[in-house]
Protein backbone atom coordinates (compact mmCIF):
# COMPACT_ATOMS: atom_id res chain seq x y z
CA UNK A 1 6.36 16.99 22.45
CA UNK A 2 5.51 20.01 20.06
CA UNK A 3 1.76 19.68 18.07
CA UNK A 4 3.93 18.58 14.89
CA UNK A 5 1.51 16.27 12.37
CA UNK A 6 2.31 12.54 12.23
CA UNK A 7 4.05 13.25 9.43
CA UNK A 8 6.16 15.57 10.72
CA UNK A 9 7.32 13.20 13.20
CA UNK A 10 7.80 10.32 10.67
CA UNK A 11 9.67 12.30 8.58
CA UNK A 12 11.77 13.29 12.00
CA UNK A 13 12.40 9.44 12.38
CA UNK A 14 12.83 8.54 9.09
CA UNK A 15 10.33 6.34 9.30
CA UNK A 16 7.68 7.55 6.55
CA UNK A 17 9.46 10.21 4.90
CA UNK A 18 8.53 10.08 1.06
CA UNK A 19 11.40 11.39 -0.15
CA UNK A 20 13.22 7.74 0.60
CA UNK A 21 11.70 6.57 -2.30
CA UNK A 22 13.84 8.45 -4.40
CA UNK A 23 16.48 5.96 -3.15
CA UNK A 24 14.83 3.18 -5.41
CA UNK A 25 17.10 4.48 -8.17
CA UNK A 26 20.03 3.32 -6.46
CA UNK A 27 18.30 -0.02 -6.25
CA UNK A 28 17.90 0.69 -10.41
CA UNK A 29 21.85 1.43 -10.72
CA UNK A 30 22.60 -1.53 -8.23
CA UNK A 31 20.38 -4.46 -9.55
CA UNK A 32 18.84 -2.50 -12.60
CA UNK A 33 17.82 -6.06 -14.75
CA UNK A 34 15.58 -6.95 -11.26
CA UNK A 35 14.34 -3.41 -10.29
CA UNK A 36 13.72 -3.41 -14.48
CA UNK A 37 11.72 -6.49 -13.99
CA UNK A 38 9.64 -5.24 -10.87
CA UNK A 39 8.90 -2.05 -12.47
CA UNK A 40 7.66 -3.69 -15.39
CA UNK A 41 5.50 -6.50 -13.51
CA UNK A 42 4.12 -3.68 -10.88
CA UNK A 43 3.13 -1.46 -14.40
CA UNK A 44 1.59 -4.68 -15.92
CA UNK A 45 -0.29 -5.72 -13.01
CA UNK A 46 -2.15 -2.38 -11.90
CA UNK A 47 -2.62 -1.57 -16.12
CA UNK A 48 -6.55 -1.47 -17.43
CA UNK A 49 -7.85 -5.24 -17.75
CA UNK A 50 -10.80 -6.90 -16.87
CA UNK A 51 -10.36 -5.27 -13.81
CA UNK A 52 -10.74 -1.24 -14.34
CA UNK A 53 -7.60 0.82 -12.76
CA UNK A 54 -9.72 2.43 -9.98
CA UNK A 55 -10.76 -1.26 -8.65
CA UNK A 56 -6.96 -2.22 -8.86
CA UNK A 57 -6.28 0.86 -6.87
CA UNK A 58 -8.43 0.39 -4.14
CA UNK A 59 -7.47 -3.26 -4.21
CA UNK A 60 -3.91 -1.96 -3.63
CA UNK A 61 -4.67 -0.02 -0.83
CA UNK A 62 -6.70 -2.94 1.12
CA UNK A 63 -3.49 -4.87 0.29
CA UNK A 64 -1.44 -2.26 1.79
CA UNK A 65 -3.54 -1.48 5.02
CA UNK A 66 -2.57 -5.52 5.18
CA UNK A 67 0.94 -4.90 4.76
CA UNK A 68 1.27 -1.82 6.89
CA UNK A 69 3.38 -0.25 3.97
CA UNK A 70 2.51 3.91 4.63
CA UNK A 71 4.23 4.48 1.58
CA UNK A 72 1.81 2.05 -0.61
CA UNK A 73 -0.77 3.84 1.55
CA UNK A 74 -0.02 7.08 0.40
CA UNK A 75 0.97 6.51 -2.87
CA UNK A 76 -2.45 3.66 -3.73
CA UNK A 77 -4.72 6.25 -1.86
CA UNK A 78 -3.82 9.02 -4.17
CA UNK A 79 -3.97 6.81 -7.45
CA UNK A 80 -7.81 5.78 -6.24
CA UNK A 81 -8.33 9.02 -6.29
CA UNK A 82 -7.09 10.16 -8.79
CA UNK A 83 -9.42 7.22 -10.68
CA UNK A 84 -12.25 8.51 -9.11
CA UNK A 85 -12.65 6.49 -5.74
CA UNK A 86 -14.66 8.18 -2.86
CA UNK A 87 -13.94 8.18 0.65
CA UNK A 88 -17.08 5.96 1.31
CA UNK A 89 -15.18 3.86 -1.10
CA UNK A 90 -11.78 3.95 0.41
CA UNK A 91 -13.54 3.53 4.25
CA UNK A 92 -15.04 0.05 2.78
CA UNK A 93 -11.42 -1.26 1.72
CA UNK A 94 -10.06 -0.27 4.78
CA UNK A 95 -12.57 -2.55 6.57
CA UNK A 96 -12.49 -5.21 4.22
CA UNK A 97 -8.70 -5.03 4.68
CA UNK A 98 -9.51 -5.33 8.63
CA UNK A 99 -12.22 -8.54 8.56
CA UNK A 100 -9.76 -10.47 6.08
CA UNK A 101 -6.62 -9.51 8.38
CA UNK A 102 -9.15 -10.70 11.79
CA UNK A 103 -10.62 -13.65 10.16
CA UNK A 104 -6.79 -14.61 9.33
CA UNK A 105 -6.22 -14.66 12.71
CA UNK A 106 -9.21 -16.36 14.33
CA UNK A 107 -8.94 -19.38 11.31
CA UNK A 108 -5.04 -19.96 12.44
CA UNK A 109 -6.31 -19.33 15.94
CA UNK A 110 -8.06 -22.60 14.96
CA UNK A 111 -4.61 -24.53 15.57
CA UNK A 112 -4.37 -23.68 19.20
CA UNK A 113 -7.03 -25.19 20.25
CA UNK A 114 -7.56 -28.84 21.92
């Protein structure tokens, strides 16, 4: 295998290339009143409230180390930054992300055992 970047070879794959998100406008032309809806409810719910946008961010990105979703990873690590968030900042959600995602699994572990 060449020295390409992991990105490189996602994009080779298809599996993290950005540029698929441009298809979500065919999901707009398709089901436009329920892509209409989720754009407006994913605006809404990351907006300035009583939680400031940068918390919301890195809130989304914890979420999204959770999920696994590179493209939420990209795209919520960017938009902490953009609202100021450090990388001691972004290292924390990671491992918050990582205890919840462990203690998930030792609580249901709970159920396996006699």
């Amino acid at each position: 295998m060449t020295n390409a970047t992991t990105t490189e070879m996602h994009q080779e794959t298809g599996l993290y290339d950005m540029t698929n998100l441009s298809k979500m406008k065919s999901l707009a032309v398709h089901a436009p009143e329920a892509m209409n809806a989720f754009v407006a409810f994913d605006k809404a719910a990351l907006a300035a409230g009583a939680i400031p946008v940068k918390y919301k961010e890195l809130m989304a990105l914890a979420v999204a180390f959770t999920t696994q979703c590179s493209y939420c990873i990209e795209l919520h690590a960017n938009k902490a930054r953009e609202q100021g968030a450090s990388d001691p900042e972004i290292a924390e959600s990671v491992l918050v992300a990582a205890a919840l995602r462990a203690g998930g699994a030792i609580t249901h572990g709970t159920h396996a055992m006699k």
